[in-house]
C-alpha atoms as a PDB file:
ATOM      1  CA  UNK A   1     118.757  88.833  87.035  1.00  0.00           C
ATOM      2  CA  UNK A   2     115.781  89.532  89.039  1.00  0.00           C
ATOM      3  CA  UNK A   3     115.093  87.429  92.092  1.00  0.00           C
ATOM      4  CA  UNK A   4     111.370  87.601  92.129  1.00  0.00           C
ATOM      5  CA  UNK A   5     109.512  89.082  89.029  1.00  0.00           C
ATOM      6  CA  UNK A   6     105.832  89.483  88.290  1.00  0.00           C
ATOM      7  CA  UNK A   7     104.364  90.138  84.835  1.00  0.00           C
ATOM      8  CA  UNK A   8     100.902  90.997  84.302  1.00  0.00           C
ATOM      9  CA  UNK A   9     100.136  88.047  87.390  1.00  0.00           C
ATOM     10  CA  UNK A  10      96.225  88.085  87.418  1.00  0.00           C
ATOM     11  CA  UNK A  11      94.111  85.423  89.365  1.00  0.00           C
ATOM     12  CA  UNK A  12      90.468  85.112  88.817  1.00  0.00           C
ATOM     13  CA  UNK A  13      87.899  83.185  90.803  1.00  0.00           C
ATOM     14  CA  UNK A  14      84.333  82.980  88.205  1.00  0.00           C
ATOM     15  CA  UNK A  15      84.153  86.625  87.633  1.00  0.00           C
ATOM     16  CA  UNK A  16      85.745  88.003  90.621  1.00  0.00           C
ATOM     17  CA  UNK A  17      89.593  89.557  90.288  1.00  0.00           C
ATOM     18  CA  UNK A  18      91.782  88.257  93.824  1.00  0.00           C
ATOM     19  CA  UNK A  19      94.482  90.002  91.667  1.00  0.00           C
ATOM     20  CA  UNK A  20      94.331  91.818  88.974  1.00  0.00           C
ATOM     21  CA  UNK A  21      97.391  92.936  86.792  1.00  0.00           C
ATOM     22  CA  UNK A  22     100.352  92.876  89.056  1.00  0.00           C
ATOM     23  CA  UNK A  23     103.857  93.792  88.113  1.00  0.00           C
ATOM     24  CA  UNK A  24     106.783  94.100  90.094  1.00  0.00           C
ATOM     25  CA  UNK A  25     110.486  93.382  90.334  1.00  0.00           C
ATOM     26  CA  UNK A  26     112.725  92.297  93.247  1.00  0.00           C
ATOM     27  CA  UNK A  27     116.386  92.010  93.168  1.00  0.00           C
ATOM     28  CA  UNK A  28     118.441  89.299  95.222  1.00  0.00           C
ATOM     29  CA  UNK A  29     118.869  90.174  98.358  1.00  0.00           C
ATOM     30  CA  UNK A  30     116.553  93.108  99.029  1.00  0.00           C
ATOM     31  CA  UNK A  31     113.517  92.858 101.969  1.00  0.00           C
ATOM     32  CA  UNK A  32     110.436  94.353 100.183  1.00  0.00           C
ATOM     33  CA  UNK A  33     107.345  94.467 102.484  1.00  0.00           C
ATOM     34  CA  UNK A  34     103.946  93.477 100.777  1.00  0.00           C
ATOM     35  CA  UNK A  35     101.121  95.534 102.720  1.00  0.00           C
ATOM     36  CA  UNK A  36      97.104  95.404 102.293  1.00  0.00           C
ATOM     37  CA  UNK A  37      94.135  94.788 103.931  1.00  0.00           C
ATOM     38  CA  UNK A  38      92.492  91.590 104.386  1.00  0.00           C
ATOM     39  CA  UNK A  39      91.219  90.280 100.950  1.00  0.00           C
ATOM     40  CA  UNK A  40      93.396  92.126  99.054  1.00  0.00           C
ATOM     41  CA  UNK A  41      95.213  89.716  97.284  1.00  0.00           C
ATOM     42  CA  UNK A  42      98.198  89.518  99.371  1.00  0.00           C
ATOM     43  CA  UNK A  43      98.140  85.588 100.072  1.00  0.00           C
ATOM     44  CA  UNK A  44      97.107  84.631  96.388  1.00  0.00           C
ATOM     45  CA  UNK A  45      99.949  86.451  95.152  1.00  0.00           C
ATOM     46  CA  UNK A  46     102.393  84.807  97.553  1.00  0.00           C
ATOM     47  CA  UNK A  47     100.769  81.724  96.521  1.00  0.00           C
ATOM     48  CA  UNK A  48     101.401  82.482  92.698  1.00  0.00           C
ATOM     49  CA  UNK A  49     104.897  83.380  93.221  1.00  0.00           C
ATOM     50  CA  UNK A  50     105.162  79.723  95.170  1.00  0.00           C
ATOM     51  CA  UNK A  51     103.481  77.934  92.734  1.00  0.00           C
ATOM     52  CA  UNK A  52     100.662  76.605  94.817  1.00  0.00           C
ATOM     53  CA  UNK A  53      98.163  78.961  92.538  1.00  0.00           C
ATOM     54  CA  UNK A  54      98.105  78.379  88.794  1.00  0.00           C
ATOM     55  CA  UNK A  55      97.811  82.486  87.738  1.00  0.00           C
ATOM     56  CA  UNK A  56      94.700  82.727  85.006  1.00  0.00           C
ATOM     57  CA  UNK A  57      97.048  85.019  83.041  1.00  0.00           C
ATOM     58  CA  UNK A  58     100.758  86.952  83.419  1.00  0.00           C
ATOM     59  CA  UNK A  59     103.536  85.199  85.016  1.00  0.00           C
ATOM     60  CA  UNK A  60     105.621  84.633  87.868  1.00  0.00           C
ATOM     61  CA  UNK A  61     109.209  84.025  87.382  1.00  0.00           C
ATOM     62  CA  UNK A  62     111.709  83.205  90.670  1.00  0.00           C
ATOM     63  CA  UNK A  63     115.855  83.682  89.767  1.00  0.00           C
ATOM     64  CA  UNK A  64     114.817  84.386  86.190  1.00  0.00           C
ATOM     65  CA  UNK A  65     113.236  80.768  85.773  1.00  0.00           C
ATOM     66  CA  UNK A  66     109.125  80.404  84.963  1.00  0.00           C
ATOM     67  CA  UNK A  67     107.237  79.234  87.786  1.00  0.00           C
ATOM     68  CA  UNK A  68     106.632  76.584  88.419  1.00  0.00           C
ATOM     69  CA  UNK A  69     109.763  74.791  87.584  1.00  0.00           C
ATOM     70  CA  UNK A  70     113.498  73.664  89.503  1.00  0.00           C
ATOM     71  CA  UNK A  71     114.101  76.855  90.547  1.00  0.00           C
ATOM     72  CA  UNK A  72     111.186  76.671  93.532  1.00  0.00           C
ATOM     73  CA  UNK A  73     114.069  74.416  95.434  1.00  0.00           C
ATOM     74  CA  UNK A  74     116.056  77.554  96.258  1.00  0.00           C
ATOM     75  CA  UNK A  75     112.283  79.308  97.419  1.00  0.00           C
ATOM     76  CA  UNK A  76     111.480  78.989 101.268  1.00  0.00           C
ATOM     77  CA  UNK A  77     107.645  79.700 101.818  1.00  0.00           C
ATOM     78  CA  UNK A  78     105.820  80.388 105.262  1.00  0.00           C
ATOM     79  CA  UNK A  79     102.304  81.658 103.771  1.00  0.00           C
ATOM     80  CA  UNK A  80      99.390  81.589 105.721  1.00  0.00           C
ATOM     81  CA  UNK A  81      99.297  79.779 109.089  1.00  0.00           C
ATOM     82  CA  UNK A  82     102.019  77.004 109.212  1.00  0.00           C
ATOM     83  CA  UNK A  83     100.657  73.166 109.050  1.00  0.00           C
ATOM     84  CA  UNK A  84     102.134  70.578 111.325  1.00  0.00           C
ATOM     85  CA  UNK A  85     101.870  66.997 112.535  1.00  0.00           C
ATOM     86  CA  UNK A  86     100.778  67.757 115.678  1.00  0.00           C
ATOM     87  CA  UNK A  87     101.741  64.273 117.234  1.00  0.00           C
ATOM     88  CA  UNK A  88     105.297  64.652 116.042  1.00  0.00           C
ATOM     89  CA  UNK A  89     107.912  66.741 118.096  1.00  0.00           C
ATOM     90  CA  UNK A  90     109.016  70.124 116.160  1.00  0.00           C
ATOM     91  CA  UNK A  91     112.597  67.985 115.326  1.00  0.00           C
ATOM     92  CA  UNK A  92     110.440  65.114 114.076  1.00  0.00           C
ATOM     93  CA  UNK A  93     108.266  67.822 112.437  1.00  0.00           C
ATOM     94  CA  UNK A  94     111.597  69.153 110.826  1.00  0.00           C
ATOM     95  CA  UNK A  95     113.108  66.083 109.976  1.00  0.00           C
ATOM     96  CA  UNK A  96     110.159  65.018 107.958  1.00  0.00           C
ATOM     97  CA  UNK A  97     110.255  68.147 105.774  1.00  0.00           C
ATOM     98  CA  UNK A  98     113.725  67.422 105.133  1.00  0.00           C
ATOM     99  CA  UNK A  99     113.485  63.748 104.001  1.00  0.00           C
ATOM    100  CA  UNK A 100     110.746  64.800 101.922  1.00  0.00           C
ATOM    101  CA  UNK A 101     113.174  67.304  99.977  1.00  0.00           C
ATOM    102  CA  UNK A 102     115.684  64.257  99.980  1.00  0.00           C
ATOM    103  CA  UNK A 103     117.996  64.985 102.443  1.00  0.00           C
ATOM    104  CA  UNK A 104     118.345  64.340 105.976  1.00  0.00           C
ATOM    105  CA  UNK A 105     121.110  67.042 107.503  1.00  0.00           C
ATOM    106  CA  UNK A 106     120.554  66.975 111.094  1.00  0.00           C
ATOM    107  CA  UNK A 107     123.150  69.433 111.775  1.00  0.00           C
ATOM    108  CA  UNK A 108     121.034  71.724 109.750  1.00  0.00           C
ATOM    109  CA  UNK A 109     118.065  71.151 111.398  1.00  0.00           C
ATOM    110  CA  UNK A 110     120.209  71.950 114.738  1.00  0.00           C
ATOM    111  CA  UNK A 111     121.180  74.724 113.283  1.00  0.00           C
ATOM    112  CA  UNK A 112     117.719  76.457 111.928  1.00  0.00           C
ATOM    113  CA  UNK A 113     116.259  75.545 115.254  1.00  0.00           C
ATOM    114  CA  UNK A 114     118.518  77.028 117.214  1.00  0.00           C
ATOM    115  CA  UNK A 115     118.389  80.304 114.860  1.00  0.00           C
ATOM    116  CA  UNK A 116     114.460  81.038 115.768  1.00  0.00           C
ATOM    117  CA  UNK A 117     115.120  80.057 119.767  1.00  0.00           C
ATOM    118  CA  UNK A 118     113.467  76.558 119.589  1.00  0.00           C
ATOM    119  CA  UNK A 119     116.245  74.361 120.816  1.00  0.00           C
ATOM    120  CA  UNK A 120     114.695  73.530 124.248  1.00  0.00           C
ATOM    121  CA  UNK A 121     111.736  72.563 122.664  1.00  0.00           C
ATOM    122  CA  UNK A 122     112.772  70.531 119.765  1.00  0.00           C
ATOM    123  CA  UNK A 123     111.222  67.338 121.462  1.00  0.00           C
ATOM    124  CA  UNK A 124     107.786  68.785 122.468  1.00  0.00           C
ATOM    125  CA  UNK A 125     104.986  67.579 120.832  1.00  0.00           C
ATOM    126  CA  UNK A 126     103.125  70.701 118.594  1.00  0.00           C
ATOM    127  CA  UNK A 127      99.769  69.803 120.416  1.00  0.00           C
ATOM    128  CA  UNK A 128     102.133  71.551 123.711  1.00  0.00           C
ATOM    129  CA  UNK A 129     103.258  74.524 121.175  1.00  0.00           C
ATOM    130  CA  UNK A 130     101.460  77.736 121.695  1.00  0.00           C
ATOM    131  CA  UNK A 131     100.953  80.191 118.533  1.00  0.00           C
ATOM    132  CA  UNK A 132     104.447  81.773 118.360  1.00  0.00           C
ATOM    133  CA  UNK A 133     106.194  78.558 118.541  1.00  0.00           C
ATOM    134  CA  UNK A 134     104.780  77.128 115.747  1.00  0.00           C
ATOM    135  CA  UNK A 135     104.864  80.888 114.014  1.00  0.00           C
ATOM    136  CA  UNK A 136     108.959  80.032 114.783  1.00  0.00           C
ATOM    137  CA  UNK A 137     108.865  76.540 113.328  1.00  0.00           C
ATOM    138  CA  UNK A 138     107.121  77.576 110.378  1.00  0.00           C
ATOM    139  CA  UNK A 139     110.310  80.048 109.800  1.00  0.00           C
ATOM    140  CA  UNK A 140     112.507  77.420 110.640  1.00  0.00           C
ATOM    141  CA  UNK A 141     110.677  74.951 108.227  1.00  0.00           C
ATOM    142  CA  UNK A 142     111.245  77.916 105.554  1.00  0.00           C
ATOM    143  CA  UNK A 143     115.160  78.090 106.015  1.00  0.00           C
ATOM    144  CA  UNK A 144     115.707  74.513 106.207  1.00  0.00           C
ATOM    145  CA  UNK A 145     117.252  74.162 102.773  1.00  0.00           C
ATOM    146  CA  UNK A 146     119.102  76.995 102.582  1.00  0.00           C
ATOM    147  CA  UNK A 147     116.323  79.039 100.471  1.00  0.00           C
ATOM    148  CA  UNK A 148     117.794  81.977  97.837  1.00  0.00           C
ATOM    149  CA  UNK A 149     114.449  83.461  98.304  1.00  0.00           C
ATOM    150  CA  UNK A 150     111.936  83.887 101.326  1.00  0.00           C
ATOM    151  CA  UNK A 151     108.069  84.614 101.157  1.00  0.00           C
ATOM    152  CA  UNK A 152     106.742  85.103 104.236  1.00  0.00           C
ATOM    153  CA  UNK A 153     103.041  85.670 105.019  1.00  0.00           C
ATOM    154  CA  UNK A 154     102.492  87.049 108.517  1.00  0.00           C
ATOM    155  CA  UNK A 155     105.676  85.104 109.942  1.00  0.00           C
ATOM    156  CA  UNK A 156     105.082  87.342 113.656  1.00  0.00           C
ATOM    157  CA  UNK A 157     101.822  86.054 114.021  1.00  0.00           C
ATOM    158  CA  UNK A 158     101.154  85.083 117.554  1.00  0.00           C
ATOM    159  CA  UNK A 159     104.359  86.788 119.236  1.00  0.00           C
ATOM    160  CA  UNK A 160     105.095  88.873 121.589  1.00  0.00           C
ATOM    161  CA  UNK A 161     107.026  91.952 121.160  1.00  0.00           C
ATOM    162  CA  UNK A 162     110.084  90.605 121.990  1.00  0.00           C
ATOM    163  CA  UNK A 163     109.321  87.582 119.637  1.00  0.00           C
ATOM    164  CA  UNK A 164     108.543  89.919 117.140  1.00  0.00           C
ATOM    165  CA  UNK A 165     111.893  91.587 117.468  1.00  0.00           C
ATOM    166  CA  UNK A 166     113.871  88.769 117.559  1.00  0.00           C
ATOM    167  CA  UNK A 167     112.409  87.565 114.377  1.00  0.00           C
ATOM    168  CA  UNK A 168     112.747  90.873 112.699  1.00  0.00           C
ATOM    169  CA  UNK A 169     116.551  90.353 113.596  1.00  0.00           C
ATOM    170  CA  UNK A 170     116.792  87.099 112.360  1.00  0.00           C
ATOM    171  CA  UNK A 171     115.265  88.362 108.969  1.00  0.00           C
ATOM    172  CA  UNK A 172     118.249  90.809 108.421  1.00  0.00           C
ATOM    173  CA  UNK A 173     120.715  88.653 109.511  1.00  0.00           C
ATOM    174  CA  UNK A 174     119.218  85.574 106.569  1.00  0.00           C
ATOM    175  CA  UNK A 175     118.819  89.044 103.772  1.00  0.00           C
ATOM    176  CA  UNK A 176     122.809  89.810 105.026  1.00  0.00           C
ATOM    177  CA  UNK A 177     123.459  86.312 103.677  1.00  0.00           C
ATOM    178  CA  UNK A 178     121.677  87.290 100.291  1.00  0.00           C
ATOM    179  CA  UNK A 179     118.414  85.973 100.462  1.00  0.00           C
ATOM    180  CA  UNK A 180     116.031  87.920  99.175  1.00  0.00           C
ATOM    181  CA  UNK A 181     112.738  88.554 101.169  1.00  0.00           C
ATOM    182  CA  UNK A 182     108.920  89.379 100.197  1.00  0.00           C
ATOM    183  CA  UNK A 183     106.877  89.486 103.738  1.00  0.00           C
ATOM    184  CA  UNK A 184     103.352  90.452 104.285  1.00  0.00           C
ATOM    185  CA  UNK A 185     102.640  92.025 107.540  1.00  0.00           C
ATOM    186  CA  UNK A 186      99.498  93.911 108.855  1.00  0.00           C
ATOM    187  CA  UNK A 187     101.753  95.522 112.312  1.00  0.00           C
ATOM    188  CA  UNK A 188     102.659  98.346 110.051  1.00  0.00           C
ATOM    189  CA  UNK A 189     105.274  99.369 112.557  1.00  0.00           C
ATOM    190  CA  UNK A 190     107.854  95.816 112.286  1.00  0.00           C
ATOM    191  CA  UNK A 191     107.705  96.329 108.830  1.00  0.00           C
ATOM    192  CA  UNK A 192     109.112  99.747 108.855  1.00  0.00           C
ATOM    193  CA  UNK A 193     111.886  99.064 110.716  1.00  0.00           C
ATOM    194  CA  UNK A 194     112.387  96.192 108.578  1.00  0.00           C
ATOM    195  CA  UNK A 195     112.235  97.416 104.694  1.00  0.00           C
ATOM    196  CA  UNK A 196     113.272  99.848 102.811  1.00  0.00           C
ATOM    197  CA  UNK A 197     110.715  99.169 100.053  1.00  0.00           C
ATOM    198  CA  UNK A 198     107.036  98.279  99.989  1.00  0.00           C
ATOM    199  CA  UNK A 199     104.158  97.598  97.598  1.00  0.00           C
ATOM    200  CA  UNK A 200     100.568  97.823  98.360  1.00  0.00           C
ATOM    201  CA  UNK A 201      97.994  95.752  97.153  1.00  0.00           C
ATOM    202  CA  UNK A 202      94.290  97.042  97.076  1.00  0.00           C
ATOM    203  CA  UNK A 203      91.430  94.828  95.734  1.00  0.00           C
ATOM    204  CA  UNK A 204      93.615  92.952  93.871  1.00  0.00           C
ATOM    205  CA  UNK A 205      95.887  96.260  92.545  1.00  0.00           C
ATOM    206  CA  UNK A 206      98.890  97.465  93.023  1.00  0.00           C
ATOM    207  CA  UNK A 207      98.654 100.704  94.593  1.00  0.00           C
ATOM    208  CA  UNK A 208     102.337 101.193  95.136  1.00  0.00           C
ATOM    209  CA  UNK A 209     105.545  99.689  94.473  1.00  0.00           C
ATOM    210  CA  UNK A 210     108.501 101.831  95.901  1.00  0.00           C
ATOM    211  CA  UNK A 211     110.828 103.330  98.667  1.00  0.00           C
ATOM    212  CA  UNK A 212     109.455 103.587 102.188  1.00  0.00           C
ATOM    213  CA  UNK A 213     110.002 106.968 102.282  1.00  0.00           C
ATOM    214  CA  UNK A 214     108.433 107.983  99.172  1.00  0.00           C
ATOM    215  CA  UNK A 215     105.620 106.733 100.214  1.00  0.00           C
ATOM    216  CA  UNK A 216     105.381 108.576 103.493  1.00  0.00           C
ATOM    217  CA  UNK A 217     106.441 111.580 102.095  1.00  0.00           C
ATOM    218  CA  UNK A 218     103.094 111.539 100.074  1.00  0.00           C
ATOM    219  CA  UNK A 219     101.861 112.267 103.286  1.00  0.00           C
ATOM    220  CA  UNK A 220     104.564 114.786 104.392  1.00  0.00           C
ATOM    221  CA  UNK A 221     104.025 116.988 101.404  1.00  0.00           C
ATOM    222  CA  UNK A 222     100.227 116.878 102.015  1.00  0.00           C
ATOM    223  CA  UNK A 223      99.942 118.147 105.509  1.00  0.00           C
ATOM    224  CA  UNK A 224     102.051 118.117 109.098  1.00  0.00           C
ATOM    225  CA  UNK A 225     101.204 116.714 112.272  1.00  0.00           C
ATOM    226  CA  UNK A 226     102.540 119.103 115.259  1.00  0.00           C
ATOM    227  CA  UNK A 227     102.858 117.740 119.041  1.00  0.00           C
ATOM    228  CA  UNK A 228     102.084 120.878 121.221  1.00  0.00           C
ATOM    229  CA  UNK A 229     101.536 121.098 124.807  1.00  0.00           C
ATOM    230  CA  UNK A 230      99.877 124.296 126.096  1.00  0.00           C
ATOM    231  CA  UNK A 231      99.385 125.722 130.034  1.00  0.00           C
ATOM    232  CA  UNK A 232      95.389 125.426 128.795  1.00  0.00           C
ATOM    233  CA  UNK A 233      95.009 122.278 126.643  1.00  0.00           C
ATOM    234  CA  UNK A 234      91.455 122.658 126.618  1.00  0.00           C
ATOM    235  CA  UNK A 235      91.484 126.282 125.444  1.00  0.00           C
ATOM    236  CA  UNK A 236      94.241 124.695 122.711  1.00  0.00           C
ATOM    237  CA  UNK A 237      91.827 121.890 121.677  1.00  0.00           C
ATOM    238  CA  UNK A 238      89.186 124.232 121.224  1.00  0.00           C
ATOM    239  CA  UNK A 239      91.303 126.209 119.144  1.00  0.00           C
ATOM    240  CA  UNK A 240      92.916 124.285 117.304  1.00  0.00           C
ATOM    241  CA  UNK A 241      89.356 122.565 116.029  1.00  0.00           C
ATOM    242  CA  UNK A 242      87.995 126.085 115.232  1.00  0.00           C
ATOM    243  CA  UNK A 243      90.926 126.631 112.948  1.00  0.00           C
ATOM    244  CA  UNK A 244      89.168 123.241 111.105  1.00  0.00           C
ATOM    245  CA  UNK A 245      92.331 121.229 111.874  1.00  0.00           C
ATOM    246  CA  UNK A 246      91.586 117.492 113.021  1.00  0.00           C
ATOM    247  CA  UNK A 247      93.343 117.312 116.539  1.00  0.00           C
ATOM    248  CA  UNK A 248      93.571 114.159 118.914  1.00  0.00           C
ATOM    249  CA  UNK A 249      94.509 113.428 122.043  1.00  0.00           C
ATOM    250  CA  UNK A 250      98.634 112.583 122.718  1.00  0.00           C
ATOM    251  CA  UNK A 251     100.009 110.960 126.185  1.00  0.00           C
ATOM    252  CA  UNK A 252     101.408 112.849 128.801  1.00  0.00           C
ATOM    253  CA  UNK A 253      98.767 115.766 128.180  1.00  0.00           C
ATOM    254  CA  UNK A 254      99.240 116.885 124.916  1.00  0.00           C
ATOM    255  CA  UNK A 255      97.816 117.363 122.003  1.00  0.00           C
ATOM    256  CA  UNK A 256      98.775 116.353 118.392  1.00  0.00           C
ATOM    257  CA  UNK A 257      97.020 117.907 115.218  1.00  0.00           C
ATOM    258  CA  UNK A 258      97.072 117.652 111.808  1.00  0.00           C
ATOM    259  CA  UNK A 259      96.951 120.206 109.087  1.00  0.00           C
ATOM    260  CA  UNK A 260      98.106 121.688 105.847  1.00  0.00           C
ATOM    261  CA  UNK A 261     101.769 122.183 104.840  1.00  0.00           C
ATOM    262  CA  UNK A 262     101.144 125.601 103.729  1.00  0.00           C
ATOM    263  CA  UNK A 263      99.462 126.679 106.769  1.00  0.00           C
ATOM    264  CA  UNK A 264     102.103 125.197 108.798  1.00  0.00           C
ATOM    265  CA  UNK A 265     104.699 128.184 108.864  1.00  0.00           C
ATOM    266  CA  UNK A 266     101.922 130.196 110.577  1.00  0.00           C
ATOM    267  CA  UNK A 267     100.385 128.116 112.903  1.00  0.00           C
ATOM    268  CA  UNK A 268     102.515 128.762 116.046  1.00  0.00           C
ATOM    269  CA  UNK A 269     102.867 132.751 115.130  1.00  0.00           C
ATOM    270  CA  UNK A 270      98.304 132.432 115.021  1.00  0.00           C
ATOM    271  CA  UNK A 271      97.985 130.209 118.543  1.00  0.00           C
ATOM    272  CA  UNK A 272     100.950 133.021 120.423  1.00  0.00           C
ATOM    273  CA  UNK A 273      98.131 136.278 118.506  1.00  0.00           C
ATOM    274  CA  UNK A 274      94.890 134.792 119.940  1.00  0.00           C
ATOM    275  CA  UNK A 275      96.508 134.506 123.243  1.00  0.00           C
ATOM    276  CA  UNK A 276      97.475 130.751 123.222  1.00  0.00           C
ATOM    277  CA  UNK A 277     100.482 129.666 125.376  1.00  0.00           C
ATOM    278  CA  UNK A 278     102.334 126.998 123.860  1.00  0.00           C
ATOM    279  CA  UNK A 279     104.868 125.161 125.633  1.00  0.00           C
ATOM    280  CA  UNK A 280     106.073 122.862 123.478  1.00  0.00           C
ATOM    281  CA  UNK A 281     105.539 122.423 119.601  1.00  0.00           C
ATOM    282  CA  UNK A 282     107.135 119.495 117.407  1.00  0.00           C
ATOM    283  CA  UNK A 283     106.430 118.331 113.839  1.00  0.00           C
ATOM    284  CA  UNK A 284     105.996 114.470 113.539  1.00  0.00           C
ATOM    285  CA  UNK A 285     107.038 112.518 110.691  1.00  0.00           C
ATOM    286  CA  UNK A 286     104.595 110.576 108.881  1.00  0.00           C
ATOM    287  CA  UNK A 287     104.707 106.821 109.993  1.00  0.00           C
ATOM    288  CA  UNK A 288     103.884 103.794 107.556  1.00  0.00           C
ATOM    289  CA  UNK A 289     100.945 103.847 109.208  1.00  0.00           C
ATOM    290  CA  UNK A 290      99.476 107.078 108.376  1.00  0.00           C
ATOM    291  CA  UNK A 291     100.752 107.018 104.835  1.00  0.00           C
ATOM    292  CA  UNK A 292      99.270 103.388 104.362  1.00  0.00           C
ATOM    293  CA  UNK A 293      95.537 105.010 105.782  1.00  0.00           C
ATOM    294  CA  UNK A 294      95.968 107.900 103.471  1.00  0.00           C
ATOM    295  CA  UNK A 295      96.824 105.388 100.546  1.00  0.00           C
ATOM    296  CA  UNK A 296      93.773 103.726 101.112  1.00  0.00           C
ATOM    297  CA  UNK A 297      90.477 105.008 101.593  1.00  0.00           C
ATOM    298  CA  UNK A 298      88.253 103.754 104.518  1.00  0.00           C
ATOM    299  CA  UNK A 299      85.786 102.935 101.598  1.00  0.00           C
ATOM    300  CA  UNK A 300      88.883 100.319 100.081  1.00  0.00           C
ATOM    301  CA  UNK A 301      89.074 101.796  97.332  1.00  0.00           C
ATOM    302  CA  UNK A 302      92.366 103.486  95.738  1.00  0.00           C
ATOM    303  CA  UNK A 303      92.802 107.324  97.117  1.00  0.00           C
END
């Protein structure tokens, strides 16, 4: 049994499509990261799935059940930016949320504040919490009932890289336990150290729904990006952009340059016979980054 499942899921505003046709599949306890520009259709999905968004047509389904229905208990949610009390403390902020589920466990609450580093300021007031506190309460919110399922929207919002890290640790250690993740993220970089899987949503389409790694090696199998270093970089540059190849500046004076994988073999062998010096030369793998670009088009629509 799936853990999250979307069939068909399409949401229209009057004629407009915020998404349009999605299908996908997510199995307990994977991390899948959900990547798109702004307006794509991210948040209305994740609002589907939660059912805070009645879909126009397909379906959502959470641990095989229709949504809505019981089984949005076991579903933790952090979408969008996280709503507090702001005259309540973050345990009074807590403790509400769990009396409203039914249940007052203040051991728990203990327990979920401790996990996201908010102990020694459980009795602040949220009008005194900056951005990435309440980015931390809103995850602490999510995991207060011991969720079988996670959607996260942004959840690093407002922290700093070490906040962001500790977070992204925090996330393993809750998908160890068998909870089963779907987080949107626009820092490209967290999310692929994070997931193994990722589906890309583009005007309301899915793009792509698969490995990491298949989709960077897209890119991979398109072209190469070399590192090289040269004893005359500008002589390289110039080069290097009379070739035709798009080239751009690298720290510690190099240069990095992109170009076809068949010309690839040769390029080194073609620098040394127009009388090039190269010092250094190394491929680069293709990031998340630059296969998300190449995905989509700088005119948004589908490549």
């Amino acid at each position: 049994m799936s853990a999250i499942r979307a069939t068909h899921l399409t949401k229209r505003y009057r004629r407009a499509h915020a998404v349009d046709d999605v299908s996908f599949e997510i199995q307990p306890g994977e991390i899948v990261g959900f990547l798109g520009p702004n307006g794509a259709g991210k948040t209305t999905t994740l609002r589907m799935l939660a059912g805070l968004v009645r879909p126009t047509a397909g379906e959502a389904r959470i641990l095989g059940a229709r949504v809505p229905g019981p089984s949005l208990l076991s579903v933790g949610t952090m979408i969008e930016e996280p709503s507090f009390y702001p005259y309540l403390s973050g345990w009074d902020n807590l403790r509400h949320t769990a009396l409203l589920h039914g249940a007052l466990d203040e051991a728990r609450i203990r327990e979920v504040l401790a996990f996201v580093r908010l102990e020694d300021a459980a009795r602040k007031k949220l009008s005194a919490y900056s951005q990435g506190m309440r980015q931390r309460l809103g995850l602490a919110r999510a995991l207060l009932s011991r969720p079988k399922v996670l959607l996260l929207d942004e959840p690093t919002n407002g922290l700093d890289p070490v906040g962001i890290a500790e977070i992204r640790e925090n996330l393993r250690e809750v998908a160890r336990g068998g909870v089963t993740i779907l987080i949107s993220s626009h820092i490209l970089a967290e999310i692929e150290k994070l997931v193994e899987r990722v589906l890309v949503i583009e005007q309301g389409k899915l793009l792509f729904d698969g490995p990491l790694r298949s989709l960077t090696g897209r890119l991979e199998a398109a072209s190469v990006t070399y590192v090289l270093a040269a004893t005359d970089l500008a002589a390289l540059r110039q080069a290097l952009r009379g070739y035709g190849y798009t080239v751009a500046e690298e720290a510690g004076g190099r240069l990095s340059v992109q170009l076809p994988e068949a010309d690839a073999a040769g390029l080194l062998a073609r620098l040394a016979s127009d009388g090039h010096s190269v010092t250094e030369a190394r491929r680069r793998e293709a990031s998340l980054e630059d296969a998300y670009l190449r995905l989509v088009r700088a005119d948004q629509r589908p490549a």
